[in-house]
Protein backbone atom coordinates (compact mmCIF):
# COMPACT_ATOMS: atom_id res chain seq x y z
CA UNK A 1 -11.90 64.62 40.17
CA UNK A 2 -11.84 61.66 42.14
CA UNK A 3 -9.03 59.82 42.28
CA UNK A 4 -8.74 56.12 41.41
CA UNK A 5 -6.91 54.00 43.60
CA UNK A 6 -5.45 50.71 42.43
CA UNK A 7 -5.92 48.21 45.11
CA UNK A 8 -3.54 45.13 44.68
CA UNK A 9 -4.86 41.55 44.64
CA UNK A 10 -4.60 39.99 48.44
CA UNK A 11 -1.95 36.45 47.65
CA UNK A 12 -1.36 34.57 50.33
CA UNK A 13 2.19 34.09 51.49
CA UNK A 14 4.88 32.25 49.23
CA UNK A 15 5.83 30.68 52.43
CA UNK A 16 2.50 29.07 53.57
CA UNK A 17 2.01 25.55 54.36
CA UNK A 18 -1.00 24.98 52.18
CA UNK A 19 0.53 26.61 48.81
CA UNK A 20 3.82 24.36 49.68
CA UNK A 21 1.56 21.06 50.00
CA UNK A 22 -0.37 22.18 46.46
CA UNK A 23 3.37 22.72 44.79
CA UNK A 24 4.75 19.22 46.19
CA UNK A 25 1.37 17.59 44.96
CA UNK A 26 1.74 19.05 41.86
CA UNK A 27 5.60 18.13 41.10
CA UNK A 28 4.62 14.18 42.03
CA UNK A 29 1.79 14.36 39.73
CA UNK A 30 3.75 15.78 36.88
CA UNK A 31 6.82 12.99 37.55
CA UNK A 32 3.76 10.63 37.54
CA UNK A 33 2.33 11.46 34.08
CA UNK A 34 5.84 11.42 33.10
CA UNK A 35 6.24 8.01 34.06
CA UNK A 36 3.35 7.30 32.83
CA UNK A 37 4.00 8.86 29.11
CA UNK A 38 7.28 6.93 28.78
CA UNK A 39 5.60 3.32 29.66
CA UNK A 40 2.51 4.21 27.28
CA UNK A 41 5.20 4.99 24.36
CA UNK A 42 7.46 2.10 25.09
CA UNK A 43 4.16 -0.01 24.72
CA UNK A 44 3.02 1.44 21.66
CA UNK A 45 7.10 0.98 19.99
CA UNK A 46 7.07 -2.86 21.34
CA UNK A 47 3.03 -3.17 19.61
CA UNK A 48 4.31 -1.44 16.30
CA UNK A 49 7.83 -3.65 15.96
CA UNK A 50 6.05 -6.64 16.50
CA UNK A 51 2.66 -5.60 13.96
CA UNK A 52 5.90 -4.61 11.34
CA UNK A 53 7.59 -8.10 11.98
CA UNK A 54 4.15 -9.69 11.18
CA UNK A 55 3.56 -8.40 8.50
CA UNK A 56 6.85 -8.71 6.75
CA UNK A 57 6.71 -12.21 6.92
CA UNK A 58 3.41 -12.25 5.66
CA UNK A 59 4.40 -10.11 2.67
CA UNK A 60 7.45 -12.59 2.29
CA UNK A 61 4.60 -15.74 2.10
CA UNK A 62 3.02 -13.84 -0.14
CA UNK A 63 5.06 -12.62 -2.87
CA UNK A 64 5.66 -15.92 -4.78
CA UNK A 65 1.67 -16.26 -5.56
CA UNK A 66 1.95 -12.55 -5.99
CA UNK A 67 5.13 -13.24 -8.72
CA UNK A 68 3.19 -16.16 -11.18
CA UNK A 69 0.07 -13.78 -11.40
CA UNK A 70 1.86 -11.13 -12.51
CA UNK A 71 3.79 -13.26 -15.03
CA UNK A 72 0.59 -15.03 -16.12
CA UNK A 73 -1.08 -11.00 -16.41
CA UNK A 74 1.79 -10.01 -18.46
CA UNK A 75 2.15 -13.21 -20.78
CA UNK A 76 -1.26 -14.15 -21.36
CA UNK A 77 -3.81 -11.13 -19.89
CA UNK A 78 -2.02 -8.05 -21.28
CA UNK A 79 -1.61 -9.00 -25.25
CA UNK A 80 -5.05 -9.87 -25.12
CA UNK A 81 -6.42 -7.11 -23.89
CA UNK A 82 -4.32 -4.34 -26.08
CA UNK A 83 -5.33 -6.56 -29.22
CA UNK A 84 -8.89 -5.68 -28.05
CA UNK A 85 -8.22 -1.78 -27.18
CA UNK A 86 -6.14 -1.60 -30.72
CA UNK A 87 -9.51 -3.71 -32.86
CA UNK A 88 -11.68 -1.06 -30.61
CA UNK A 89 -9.51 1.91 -32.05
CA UNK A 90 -9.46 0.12 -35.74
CA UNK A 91 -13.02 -0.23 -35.69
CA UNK A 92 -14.06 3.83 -34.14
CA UNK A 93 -12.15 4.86 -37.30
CA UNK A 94 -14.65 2.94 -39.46
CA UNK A 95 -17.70 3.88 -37.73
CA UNK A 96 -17.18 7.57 -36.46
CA UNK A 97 -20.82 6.85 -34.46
CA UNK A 98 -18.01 5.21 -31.93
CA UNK A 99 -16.23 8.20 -31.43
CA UNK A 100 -18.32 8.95 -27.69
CA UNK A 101 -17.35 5.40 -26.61
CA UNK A 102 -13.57 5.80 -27.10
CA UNK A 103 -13.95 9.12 -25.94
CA UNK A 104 -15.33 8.46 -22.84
CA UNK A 105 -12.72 5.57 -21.90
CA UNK A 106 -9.88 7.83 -22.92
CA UNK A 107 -8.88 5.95 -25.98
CA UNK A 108 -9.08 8.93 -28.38
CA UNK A 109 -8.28 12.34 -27.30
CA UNK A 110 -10.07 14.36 -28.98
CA UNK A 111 -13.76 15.11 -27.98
CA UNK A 112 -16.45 13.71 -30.63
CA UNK A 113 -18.67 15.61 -32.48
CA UNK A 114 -22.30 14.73 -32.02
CA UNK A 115 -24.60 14.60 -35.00
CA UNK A 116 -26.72 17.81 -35.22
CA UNK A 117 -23.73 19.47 -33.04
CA UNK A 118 -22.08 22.46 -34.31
CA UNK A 119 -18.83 22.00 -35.59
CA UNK A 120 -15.92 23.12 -32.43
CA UNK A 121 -13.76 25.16 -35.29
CA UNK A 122 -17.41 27.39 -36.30
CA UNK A 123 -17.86 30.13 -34.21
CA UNK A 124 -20.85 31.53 -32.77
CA UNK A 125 -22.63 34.26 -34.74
CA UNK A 126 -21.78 37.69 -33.42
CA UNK A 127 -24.94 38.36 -32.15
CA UNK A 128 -25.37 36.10 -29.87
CA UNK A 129 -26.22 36.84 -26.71
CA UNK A 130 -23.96 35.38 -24.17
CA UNK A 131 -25.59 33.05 -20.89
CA UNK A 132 -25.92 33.75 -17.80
């Protein structure tokens, strides 16, 4: 059998000018990125203080207006509108043909039976074959 022989990679000397020169350019790139990275970030923490300062004082102007509305909502817009859901729920147990309506807006819970619908507690005959 032959024998295979392993022939090692030729490198260049860890002492030659050129690979020094690449090694030093590469070091003063790195320190510049660095540099660079810490500016960028100190930018972006100055941008972001002075975008959260803005808009807490805008937040401040606005939560008087913001205050009366909700008073007015809860004095005058809320009774009004659960007197409406509660006539709505008064008049579905009247007229059961209003049962998909409440249904549908989550004001009864359970689901309506529709005319011509099998009743839900019935169940199927036994020999019935299932769906696919």
């Amino acid at each position: 059998m032959d024998e295979i022989e392993n022939k090692p990679f030729s490198t260049p000397a860890l002492d030659s000018p050129d690979l020094r020169e690449e090694i030093e350019s590469l070091r003063h790139l790195l320190g510049s990125i660095l540099i660079l990275l810490v500016v960028v970030s100190g930018t972006l923490t100055i941008f972001l203080l002075r975008e959260m300062k803005n808009t807490s004082a805008q937040l401040e102007a606005f939560r008087p207006g913001a205050t009366n509305m909700i008073a007015v909502y809860q004095k005058q817009q809320a009774p009004a509108m659960d007197d409406f859901i509660n006539k709505m729920k008064q008049y579905g147990q009247t007229h059961k043909d209003f049962d998909p309506i409440l249904f549908k807006w989550g004001l009864k819970t359970t689901s309506p039976t529709l005319p011509g619908a099998p009743a839900a507690s019935v169940p199927p005959p036994s020999n019935a074959v299932p769906k696919k």
